[in-house]
Protein backbone atom coordinates (compact mmCIF):
# COMPACT_ATOMS: atom_id res chain seq x y z
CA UNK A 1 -60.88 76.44 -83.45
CA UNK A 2 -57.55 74.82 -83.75
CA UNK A 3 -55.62 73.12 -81.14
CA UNK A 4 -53.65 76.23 -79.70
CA UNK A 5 -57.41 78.08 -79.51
CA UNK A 6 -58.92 75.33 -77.87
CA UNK A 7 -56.03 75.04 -75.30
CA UNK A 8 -56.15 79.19 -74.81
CA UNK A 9 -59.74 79.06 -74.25
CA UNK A 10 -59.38 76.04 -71.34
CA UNK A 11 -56.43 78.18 -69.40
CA UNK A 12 -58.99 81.31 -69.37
CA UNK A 13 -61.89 79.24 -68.47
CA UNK A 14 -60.05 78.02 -65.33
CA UNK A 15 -58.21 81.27 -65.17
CA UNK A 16 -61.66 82.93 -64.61
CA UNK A 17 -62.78 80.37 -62.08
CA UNK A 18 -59.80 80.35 -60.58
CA UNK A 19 -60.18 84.05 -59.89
CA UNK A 20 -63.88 84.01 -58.90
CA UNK A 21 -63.17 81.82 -56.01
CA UNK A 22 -60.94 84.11 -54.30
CA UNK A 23 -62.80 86.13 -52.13
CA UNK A 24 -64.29 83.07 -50.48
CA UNK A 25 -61.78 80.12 -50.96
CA UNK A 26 -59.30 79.25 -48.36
CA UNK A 27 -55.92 80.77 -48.39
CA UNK A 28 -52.95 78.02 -47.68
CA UNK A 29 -53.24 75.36 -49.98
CA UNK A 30 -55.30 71.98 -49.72
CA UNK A 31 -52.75 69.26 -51.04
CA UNK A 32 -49.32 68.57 -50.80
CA UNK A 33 -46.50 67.91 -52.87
CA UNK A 34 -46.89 64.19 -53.00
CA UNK A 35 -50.80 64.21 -54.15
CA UNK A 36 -50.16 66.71 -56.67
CA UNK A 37 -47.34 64.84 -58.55
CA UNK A 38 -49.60 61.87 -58.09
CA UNK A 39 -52.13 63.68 -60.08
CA UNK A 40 -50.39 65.00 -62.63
CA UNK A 41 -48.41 61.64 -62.93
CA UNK A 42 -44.91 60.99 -62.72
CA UNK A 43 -43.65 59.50 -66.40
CA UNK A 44 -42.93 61.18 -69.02
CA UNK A 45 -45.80 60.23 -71.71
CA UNK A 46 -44.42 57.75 -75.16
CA UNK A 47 -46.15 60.39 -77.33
CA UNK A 48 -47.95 63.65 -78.06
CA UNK A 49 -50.76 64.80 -75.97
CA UNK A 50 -53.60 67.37 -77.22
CA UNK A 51 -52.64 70.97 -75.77
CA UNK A 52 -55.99 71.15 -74.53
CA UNK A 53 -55.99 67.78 -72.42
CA UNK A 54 -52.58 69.07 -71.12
CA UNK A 55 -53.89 72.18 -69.63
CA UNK A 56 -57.27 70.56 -68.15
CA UNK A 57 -54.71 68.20 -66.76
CA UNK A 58 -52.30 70.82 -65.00
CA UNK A 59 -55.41 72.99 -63.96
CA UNK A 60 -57.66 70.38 -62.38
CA UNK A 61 -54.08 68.53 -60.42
CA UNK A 62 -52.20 71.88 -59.46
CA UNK A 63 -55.45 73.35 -58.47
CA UNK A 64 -56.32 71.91 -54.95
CA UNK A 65 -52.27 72.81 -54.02
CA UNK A 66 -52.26 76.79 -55.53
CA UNK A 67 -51.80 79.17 -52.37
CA UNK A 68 -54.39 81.80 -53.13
CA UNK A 69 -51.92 84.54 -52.96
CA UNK A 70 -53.75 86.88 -55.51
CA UNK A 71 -56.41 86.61 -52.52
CA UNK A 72 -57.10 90.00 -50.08
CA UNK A 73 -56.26 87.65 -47.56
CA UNK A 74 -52.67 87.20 -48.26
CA UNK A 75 -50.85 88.74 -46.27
CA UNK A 76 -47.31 86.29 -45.21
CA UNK A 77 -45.13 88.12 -47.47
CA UNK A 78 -44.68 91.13 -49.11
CA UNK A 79 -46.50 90.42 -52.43
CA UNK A 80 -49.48 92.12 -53.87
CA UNK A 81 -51.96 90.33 -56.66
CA UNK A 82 -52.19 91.44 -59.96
CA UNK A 83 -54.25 94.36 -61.02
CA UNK A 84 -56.81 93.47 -63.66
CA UNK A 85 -54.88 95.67 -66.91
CA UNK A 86 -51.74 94.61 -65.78
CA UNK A 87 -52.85 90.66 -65.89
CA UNK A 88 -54.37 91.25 -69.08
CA UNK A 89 -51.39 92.80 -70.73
CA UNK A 90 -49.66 89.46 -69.11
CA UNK A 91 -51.76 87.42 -71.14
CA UNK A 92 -50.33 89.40 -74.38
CA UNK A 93 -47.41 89.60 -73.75
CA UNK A 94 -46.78 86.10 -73.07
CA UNK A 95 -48.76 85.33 -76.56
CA UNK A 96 -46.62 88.26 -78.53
CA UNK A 97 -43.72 86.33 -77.45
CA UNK A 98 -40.89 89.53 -77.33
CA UNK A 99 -37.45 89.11 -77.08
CA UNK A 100 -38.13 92.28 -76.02
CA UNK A 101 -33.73 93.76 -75.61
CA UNK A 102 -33.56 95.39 -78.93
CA UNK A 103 -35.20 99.11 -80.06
CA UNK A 104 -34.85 97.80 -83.89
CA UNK A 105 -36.18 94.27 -83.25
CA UNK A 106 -39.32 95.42 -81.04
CA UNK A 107 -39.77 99.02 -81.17
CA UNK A 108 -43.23 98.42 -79.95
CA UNK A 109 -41.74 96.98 -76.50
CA UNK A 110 -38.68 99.85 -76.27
CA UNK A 111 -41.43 102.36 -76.52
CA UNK A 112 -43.58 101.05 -73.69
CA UNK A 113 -40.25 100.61 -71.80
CA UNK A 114 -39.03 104.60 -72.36
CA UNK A 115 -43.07 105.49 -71.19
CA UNK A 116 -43.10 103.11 -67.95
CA UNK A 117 -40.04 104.31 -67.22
CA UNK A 118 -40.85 107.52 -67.75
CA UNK A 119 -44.13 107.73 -65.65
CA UNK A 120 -42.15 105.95 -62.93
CA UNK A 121 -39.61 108.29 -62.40
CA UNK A 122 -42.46 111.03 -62.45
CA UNK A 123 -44.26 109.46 -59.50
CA UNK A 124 -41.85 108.33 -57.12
CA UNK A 125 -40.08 111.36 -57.53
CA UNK A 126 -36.67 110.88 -59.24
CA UNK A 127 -34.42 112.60 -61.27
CA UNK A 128 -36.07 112.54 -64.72
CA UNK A 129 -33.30 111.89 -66.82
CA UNK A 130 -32.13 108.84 -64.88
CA UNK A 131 -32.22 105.34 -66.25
CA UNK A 132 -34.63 102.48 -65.75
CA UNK A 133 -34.13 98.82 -66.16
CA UNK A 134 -36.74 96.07 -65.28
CA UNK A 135 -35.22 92.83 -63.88
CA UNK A 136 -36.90 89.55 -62.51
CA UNK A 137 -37.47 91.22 -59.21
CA UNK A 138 -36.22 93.59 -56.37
CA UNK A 139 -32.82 91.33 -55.54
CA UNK A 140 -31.58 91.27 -58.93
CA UNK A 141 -32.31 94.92 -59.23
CA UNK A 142 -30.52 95.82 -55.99
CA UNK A 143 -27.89 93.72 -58.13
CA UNK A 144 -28.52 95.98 -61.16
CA UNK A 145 -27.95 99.22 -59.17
CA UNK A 146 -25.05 97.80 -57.24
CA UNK A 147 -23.33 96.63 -60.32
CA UNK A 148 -22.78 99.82 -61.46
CA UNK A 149 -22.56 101.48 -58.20
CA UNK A 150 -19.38 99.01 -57.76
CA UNK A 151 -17.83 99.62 -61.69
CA UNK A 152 -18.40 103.73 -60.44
CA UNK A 153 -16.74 103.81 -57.19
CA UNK A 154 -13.99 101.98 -58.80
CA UNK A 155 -13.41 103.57 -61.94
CA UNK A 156 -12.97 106.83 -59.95
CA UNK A 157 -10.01 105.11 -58.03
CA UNK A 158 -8.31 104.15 -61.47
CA UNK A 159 -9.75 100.76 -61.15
CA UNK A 160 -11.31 99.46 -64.61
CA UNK A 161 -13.11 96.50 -63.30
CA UNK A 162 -15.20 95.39 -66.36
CA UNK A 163 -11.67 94.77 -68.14
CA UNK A 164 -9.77 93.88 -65.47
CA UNK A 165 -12.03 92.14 -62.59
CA UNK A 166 -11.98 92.72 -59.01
CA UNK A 167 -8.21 91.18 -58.36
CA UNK A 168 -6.18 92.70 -57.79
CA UNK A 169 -7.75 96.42 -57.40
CA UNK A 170 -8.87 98.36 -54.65
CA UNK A 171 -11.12 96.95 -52.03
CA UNK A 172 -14.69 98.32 -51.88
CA UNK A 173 -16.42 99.46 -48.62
CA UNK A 174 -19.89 98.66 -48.43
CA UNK A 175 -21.60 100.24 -45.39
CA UNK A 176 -25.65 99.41 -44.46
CA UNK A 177 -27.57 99.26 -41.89
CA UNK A 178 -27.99 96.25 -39.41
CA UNK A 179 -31.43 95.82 -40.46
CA UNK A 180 -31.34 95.42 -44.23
CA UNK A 181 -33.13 93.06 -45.85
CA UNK A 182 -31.03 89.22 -47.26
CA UNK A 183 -31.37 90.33 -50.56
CA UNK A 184 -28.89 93.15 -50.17
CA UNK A 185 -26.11 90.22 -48.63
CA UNK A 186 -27.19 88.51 -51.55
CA UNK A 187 -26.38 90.70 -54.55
CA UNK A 188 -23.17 91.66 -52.97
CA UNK A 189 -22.06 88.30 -52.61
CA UNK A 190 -22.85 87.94 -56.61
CA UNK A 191 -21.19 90.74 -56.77
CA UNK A 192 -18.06 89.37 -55.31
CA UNK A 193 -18.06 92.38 -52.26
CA UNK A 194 -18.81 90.11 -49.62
CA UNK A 195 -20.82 91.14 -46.41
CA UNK A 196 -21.32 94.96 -45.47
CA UNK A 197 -20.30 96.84 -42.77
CA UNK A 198 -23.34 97.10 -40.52
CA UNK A 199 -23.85 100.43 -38.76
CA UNK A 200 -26.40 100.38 -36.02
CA UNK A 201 -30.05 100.73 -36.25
CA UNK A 202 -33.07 102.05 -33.99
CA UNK A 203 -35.56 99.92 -32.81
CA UNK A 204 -37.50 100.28 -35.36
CA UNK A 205 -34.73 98.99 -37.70
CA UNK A 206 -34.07 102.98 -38.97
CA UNK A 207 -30.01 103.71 -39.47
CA UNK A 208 -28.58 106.14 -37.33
CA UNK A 209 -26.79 108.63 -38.95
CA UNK A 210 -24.59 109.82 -36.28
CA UNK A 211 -23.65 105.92 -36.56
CA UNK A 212 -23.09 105.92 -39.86
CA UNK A 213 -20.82 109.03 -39.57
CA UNK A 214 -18.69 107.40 -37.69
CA UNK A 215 -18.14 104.48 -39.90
CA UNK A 216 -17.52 106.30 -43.10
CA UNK A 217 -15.07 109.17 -41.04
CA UNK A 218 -12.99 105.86 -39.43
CA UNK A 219 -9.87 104.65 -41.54
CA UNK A 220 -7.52 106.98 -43.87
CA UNK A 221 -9.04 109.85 -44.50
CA UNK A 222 -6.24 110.93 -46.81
CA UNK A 223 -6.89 108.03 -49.26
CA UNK A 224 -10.60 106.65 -48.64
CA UNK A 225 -11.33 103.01 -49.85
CA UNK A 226 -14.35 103.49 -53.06
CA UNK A 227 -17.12 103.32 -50.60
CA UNK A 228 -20.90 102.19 -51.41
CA UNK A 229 -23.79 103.15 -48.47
CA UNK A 230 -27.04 101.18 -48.45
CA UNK A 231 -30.37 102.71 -47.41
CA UNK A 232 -33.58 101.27 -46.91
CA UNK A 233 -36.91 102.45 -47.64
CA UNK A 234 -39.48 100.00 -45.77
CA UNK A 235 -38.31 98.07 -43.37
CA UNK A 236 -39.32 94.08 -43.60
CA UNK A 237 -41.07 93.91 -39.89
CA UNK A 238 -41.93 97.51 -38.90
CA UNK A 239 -42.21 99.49 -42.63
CA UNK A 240 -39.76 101.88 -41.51
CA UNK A 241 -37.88 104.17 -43.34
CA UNK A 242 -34.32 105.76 -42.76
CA UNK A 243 -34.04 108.87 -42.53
CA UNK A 244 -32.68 110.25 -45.94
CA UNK A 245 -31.84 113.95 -46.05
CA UNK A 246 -29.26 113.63 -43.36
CA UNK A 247 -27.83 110.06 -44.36
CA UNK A 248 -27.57 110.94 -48.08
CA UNK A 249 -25.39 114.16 -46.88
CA UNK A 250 -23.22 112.06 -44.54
CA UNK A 251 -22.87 109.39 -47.36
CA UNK A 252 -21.57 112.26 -50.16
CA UNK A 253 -19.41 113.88 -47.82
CA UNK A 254 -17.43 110.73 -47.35
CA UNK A 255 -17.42 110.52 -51.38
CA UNK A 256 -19.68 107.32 -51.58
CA UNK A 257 -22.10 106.11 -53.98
CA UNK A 258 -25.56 105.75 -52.07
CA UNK A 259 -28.21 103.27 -53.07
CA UNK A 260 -31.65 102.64 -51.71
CA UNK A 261 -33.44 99.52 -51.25
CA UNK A 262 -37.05 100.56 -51.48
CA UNK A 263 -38.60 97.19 -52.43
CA UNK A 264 -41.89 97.76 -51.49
CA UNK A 265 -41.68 100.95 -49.58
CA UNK A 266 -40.00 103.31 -52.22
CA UNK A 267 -43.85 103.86 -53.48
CA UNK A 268 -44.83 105.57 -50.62
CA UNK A 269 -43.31 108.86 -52.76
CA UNK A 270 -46.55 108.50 -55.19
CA UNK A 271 -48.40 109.47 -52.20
CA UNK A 272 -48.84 112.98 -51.03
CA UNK A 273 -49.82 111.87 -47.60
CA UNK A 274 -47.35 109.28 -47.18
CA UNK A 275 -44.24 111.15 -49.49
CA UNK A 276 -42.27 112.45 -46.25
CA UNK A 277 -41.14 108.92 -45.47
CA UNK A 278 -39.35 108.90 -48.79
CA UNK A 279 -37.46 113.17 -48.61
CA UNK A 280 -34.05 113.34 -49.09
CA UNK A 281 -34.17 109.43 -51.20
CA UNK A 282 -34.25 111.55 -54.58
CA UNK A 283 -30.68 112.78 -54.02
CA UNK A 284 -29.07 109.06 -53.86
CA UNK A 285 -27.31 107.23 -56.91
CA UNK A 286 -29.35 104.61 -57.73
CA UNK A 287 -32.72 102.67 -56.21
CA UNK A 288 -34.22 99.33 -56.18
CA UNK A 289 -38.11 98.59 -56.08
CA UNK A 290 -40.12 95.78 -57.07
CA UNK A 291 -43.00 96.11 -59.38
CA UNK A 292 -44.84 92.76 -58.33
CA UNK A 293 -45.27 94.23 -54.83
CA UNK A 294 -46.91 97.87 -53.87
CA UNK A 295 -47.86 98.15 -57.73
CA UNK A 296 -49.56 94.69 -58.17
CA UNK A 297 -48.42 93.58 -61.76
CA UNK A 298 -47.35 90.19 -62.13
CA UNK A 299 -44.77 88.27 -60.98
CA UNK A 300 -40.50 88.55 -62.85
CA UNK A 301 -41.21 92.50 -62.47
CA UNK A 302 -38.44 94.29 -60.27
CA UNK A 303 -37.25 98.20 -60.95
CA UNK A 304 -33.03 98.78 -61.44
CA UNK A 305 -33.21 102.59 -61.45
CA UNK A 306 -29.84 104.39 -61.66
CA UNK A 307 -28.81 108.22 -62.34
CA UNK A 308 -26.33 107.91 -64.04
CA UNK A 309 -27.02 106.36 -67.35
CA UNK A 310 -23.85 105.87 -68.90
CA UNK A 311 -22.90 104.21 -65.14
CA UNK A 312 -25.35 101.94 -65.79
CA UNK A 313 -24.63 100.88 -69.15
CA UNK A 314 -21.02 100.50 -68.45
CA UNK A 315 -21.86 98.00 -66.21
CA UNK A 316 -24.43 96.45 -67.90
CA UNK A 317 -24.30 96.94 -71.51
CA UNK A 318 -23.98 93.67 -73.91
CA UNK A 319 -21.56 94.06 -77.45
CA UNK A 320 -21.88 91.32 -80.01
CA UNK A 321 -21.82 90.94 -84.00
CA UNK A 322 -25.38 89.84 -84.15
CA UNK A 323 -27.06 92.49 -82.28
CA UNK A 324 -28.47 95.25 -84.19
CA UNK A 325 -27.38 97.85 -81.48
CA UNK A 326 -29.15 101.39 -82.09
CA UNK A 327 -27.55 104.77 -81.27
CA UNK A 328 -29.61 106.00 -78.57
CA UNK A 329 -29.36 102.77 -76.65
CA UNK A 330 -31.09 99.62 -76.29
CA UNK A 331 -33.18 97.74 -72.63
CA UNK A 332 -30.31 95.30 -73.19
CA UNK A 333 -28.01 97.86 -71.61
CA UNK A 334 -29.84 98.11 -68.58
CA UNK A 335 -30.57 94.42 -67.32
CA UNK A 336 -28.15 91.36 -66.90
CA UNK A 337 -30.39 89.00 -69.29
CA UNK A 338 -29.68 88.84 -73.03
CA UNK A 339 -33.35 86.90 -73.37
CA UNK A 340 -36.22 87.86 -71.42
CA UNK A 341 -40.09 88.93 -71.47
CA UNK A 342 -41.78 92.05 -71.98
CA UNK A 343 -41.85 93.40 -68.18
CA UNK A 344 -42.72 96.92 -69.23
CA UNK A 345 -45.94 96.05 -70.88
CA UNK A 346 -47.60 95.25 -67.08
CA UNK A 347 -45.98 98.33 -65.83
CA UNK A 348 -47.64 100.79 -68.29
CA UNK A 349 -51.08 98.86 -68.16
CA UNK A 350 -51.23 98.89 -64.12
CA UNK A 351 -50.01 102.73 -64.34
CA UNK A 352 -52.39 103.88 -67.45
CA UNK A 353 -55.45 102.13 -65.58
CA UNK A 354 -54.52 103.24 -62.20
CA UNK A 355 -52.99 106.84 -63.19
CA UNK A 356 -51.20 109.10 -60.46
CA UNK A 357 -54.49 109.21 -58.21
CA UNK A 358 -54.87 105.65 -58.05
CA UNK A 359 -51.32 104.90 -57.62
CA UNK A 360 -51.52 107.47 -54.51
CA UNK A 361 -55.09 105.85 -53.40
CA UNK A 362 -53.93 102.34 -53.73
CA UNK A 363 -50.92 103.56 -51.77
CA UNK A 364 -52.74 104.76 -49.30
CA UNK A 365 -55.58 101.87 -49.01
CA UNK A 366 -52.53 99.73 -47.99
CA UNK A 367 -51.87 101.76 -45.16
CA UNK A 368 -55.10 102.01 -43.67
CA UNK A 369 -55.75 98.75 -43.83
CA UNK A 370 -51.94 97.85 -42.00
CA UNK A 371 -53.63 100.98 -39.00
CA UNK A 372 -56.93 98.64 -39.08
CA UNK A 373 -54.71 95.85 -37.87
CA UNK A 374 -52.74 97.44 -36.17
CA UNK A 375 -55.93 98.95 -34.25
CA UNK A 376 -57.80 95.66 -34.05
CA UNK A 377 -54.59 93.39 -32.79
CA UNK A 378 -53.71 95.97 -29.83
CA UNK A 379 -57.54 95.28 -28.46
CA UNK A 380 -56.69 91.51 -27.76
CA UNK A 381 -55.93 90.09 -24.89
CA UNK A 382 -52.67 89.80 -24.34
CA UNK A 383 -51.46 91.41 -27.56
CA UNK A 384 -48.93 93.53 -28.31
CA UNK A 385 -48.02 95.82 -31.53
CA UNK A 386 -44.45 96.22 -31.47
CA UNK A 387 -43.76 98.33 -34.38
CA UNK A 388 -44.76 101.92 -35.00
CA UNK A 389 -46.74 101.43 -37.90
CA UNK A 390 -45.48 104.04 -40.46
CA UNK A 391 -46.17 102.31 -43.48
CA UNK A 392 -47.86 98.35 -44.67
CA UNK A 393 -45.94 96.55 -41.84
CA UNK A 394 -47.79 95.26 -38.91
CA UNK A 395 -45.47 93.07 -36.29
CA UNK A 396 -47.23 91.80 -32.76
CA UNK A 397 -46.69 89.15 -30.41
CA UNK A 398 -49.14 87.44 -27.66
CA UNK A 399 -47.99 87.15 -24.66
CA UNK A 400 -44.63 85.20 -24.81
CA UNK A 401 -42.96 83.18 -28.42
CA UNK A 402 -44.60 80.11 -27.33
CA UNK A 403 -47.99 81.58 -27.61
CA UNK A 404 -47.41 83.99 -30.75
CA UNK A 405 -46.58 80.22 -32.67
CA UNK A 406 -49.69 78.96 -31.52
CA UNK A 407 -51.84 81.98 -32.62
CA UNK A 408 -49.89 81.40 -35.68
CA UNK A 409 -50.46 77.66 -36.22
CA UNK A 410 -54.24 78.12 -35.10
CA UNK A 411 -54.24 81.17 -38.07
CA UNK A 412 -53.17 78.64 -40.67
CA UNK A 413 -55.11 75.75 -39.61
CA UNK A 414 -58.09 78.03 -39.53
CA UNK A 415 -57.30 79.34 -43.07
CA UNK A 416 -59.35 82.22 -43.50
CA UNK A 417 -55.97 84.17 -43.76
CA UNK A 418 -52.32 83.28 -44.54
CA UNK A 419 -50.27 84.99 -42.10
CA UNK A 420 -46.69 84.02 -41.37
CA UNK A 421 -44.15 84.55 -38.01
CA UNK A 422 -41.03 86.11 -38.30
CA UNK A 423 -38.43 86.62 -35.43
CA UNK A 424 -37.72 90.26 -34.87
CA UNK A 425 -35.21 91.47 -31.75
CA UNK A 426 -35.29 87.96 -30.65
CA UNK A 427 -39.06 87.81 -30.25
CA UNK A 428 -41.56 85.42 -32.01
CA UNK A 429 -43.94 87.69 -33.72
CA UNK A 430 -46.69 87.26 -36.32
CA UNK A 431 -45.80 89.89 -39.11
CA UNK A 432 -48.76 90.73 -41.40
CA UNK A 433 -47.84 92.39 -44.68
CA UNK A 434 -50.58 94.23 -46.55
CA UNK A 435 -49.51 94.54 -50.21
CA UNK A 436 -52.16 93.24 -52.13
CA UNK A 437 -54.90 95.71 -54.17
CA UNK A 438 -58.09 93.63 -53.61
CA UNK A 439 -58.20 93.62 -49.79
CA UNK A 440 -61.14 95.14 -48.80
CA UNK A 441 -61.90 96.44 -44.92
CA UNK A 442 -64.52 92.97 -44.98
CA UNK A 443 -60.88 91.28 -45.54
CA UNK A 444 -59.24 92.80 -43.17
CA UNK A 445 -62.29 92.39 -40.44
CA UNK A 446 -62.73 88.18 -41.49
CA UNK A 447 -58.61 88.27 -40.86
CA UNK A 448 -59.04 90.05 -37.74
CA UNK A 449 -61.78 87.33 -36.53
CA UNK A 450 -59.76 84.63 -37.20
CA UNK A 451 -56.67 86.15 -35.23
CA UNK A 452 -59.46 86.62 -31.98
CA UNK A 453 -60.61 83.08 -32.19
CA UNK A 454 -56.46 81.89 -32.70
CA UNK A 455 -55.46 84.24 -29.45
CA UNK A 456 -58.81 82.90 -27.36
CA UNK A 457 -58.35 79.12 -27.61
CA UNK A 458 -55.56 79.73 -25.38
């Protein structure tokens, strides 16, 4: 074998064990920053270094301070592992080596793109002509979507923003609810549109529409500002969902562009038994979901879907002398990078392995394990489940903040589990998040042991 076979052969022999010790190893990491830089060495080697000796170097160093957060037992944030196709099509595609923005330069990518996109539309239930882009993750697609939700709203006003900029034009409204997740603050400030207008939300973080009526009918109604209304599929503590049908109708009488952040929860539509949280999302503008959560590919995998594909080409759409630009359109007019890897390739392997039953069991799985906790956390003493547990989200606090952060501490220390706190309505509360495909109900009863013996050393 030559060097670069050699080296290939040492990543998948540690890749393998790597894996195998997952269902028993323990979940935070074992060493910190400092002793893994003091491993791996801090100055730059004189000379050349066999690839091989490189990667049994960074394996055996990084090892004892990897998180296991392909693990069943991960459950801090929303993240699921990586389902075994669409890891293996990772592999390939990092050693095919696409610049995959192009239909002439890598047809073989642009078709797997136009299927993935194709099958996704089909399952979560969107209009099937609309247009798909795959970005790093779910905040730069809710930057995607919003980009072109922003050029639209403004180019109906007269405003031409991609020639012009934002100075000097109209000012655009952006109205969501109080409980949206940071990445929406964040794209808009990329965006240059500043904070929204928050409108209030129910307990369980749902927007009101009678609340949201009332923000978009305030102002001049003769000459409304170009308006943009955020809705959220899954909240981040309680999994809730707003409620659609009636916002989407309040949202287009009030001439708005709506878009939905479903980051994790927008694949509750591939579900029969769990598609009702999702009715009414089909008739908004664009949405945002990430494919490195609910779905389980790999990481740099979010979902810009928009549509309106000429909206989002106008926004997004790259010119230049060099490019060998095709007729029907290129994925280079649907994300902001000019150079980046083959996304779509882990999309269509999870989706052609899984197909639409397993998409809807896997779906489904998720949820009955977040009831299981749900179930098993309200029979401890002093527990409580705040949330109404609609979806993957599981929040619960023990008996005052002080105690929830020791449960919490105790949970880490412990390590059979990776579980972080969260504040939600000004209450310490340990939020579990249950994303990931391999849990298994033995998972989810070793996680609830370990919570029982954190709550009972109080």
């Amino acid at each position: 074998m030559d060097a670069r076979e050699v080296a290939l052969q040492k990543a998948y022999d540690h890749a393998v064990r790597w894996l195998a010790s997952l269902p028993d190893r323990r979940v935070p990491a074992r060493a910190s920053v400092d002793e893994i830089v003091r491993a791996l060495g801090e100055e730059l080697p004189a000379g050349p270094s066999p690839p091989a000796d490189v990667v049994e170097l960074m394996a055996t160093s990084c090892e004892p301070g990897l998180t296991a957060f392909p693990s069943g037992r991960f459950y801090g944030f929303v993240v699921g592992g990586t389902e075994p196709a669409a890891l293996a099509a990772d592999w390939l595609v990092s050693a095919w080596d696409q610049n995959c923005v192009m239909r002439t330069v890598s047809p073989a990518y642009t078709a797997v793109e136009e299927i993935a996109g194709a099958w996704l539309l089909d399952l979560l239930g969107l209009p099937g002509d609309s247009s798909v882009g795959f970005t790093t993750g779910a905040t730069m697609a809710n930057f995607t979507c919003l980009a072109a939700g922003r050029d639209a709203v403004l180019r109906r006003a007269g405003w031409n923003v991609a020639r012009d900029g934002l100075t000097g034009g109209p000012g655009v409204r952006v109205v969501a609810g109080e409980s949206r997740h940071m990445a929406i603050d964040l794209a808009l400030r990329y965006l240059g549109l500043g904070r929204p207008e928050l409108v209030r939300a129910d307990g369980q973080g749902r927007l009101e529409p009678d609340a949201l009526r009332r923000a978009l009918t305030a102002g001049d109604s003769q000459d409304p500002s170009p308006t943009i209304v955020i809705l959220q599929a899954g909240d981040i503590h309680s999994g809730a969902f707003d409620p659609f049908a009636e916002c989407v109708g309040i949202a287009r009488e009030a001439g708005a562009w709506v878009h939905v952040d479903g980051a994790f929860g927008l694949w509750a539509a591939a579900s029969p038994r769990y598609a009702h949280l999702t009715a009414g999302s089909a008739d908004a503008d664009s949405w945002a979901t990430d494919a490195h959560k609910t779905l389980n590919v790999p990481y740099d995998c979010g979902l810009a879907i928009v549509r309106d594909p000429s909206a989002l080409r106008a926004a997004m759409g790259e010119q230049g002398d060099y490019l060998i630009q095709h007729e029907h359109g290129d994925p280079i007019d649907k994300v902001p990078e000019l150079s980046r890897r083959g996304r779509a390739f882990t999309v269509w392997a999870a989706l052609r392995s899984l197909g639409r039953s397993g998409v809807a069991e896997l779906v489904e799985r998720l949820c009955r394990h977040a009831s299981a906790f749900a179930a098993g956390i309200a029979d401890i003493d002093g527990a409580t489940v705040l949330n109404d547990v609609a979806f993957t989200q599981v929040c619960a606090e023990f008996g005052g903040d002080a105690r929830t952060d020791r449960v919490l501490a105790r949970l880490l220390d412990d390590g059979t589990a990776w579980i972080s706190g969260s504040t939600w309505h000004d209450t310490r509360v340990m939020r579990i998040s249950v994303s990931n495909w391999s849990t298994t109900d033995e998972d989810v009863r070793r996680t609830l042991d370990a919570i029982r013996r954190a709550a009972a050393a109080d």
